[in-house]
Protein backbone atom coordinates (compact mmCIF):
# COMPACT_ATOMS: atom_id res chain seq x y z
CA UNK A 1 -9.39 31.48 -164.34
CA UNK A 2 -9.62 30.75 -160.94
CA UNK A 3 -7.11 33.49 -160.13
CA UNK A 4 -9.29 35.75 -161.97
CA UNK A 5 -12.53 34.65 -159.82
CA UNK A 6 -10.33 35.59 -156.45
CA UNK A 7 -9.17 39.19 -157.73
CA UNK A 8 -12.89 39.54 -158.97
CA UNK A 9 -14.28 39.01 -155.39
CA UNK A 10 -11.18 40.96 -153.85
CA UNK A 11 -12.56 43.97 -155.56
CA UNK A 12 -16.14 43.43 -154.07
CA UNK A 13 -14.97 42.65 -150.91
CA UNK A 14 -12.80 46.09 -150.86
CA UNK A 15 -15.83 47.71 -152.25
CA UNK A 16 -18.08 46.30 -149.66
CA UNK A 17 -16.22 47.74 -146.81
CA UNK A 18 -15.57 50.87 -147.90
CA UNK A 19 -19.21 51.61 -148.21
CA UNK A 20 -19.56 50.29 -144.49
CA UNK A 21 -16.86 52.49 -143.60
CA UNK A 22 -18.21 55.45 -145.71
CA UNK A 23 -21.97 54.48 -143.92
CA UNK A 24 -20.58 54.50 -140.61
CA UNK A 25 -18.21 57.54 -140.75
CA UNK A 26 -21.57 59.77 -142.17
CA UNK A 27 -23.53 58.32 -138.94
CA UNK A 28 -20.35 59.79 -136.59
CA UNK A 29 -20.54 62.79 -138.50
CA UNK A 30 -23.69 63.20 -138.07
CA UNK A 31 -24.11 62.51 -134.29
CA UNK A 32 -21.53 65.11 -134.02
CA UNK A 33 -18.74 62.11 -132.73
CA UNK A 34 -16.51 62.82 -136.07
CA UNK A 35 -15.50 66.82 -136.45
CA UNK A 36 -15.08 67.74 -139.72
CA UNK A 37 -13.18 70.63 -139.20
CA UNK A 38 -10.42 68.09 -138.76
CA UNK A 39 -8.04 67.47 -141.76
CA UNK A 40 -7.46 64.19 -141.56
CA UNK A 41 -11.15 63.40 -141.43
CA UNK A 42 -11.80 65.59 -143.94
CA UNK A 43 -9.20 63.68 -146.45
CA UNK A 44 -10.70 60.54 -145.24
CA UNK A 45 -14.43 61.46 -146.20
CA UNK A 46 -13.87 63.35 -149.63
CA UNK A 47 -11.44 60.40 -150.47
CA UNK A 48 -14.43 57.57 -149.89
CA UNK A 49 -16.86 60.16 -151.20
CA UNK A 50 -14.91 60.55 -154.59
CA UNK A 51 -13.92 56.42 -155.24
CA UNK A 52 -17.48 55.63 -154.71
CA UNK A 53 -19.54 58.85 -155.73
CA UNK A 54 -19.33 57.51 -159.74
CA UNK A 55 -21.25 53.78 -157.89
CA UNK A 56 -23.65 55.60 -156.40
CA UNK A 57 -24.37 58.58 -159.08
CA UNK A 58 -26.52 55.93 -161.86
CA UNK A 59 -28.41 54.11 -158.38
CA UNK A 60 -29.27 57.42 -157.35
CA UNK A 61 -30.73 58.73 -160.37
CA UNK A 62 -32.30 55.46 -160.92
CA UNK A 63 -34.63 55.39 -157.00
CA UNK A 64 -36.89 58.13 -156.32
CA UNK A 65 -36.44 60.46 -154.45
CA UNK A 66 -36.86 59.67 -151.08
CA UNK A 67 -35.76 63.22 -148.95
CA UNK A 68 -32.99 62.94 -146.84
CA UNK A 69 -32.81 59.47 -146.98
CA UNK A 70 -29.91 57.77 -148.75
CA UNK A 71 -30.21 54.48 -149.86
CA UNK A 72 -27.99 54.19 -152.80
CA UNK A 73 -25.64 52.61 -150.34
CA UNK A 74 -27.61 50.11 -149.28
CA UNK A 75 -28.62 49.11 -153.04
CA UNK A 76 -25.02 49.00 -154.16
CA UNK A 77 -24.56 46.51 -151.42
CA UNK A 78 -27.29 44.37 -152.58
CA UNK A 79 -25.89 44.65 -155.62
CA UNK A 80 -22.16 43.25 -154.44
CA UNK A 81 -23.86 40.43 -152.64
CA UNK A 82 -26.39 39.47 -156.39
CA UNK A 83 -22.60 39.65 -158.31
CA UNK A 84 -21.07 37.15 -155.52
CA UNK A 85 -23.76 34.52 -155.46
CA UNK A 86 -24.03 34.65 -159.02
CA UNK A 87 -20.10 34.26 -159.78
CA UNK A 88 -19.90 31.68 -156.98
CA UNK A 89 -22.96 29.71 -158.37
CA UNK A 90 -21.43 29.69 -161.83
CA UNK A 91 -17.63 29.71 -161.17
CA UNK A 92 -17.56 25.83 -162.12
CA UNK A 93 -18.80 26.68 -166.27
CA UNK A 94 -15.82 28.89 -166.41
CA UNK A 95 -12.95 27.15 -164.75
């Protein structure tokens, strides 16, 4: 079970860093630092954009709308950090 615990928090932890990746990447691309006429950034973004587009589509359409402000990202990462504290707080009733 314990093995099970460790892939579990594997996952979040690969989650967790590709939305800081995906987070920091949109702030390049948006200060003009990242050109996406580039292939190789373009491959880069719509890969991110497509793994974690089906995490963020329910959080989105669960906040209000809030313009051009994103913060389905930020929620999904609150989210990773509720799962961890709760798994880590209760991995001794399942091992």
């Amino acid at each position: 079970m314990t093995s099970l615990f460790q892939i579990i928090f594997l996952l979040l932890d690969v989650l967790w860093y590709l939305i800081v990746i995906q987070v920091i990447m949109s702030w390049l691309v948006n200060f003009g630092i990242l050109n996406m006429s580039q292939p190789f950034i373009i491959q880069i973004w719509s890969s991110i954009n497509r793994l974690l587009e089906p995490i963020y589509r329910p959080v989105r359409n669960f906040l209000p709308a809030t313009g051009g402000l994103d913060i389905a990202p930020l929620v999904v990462i609150v989210g990773i950090i509720i799962i961890r504290i709760i798994l880590m707080n209760n991995v001794s009733s399942f091992v």
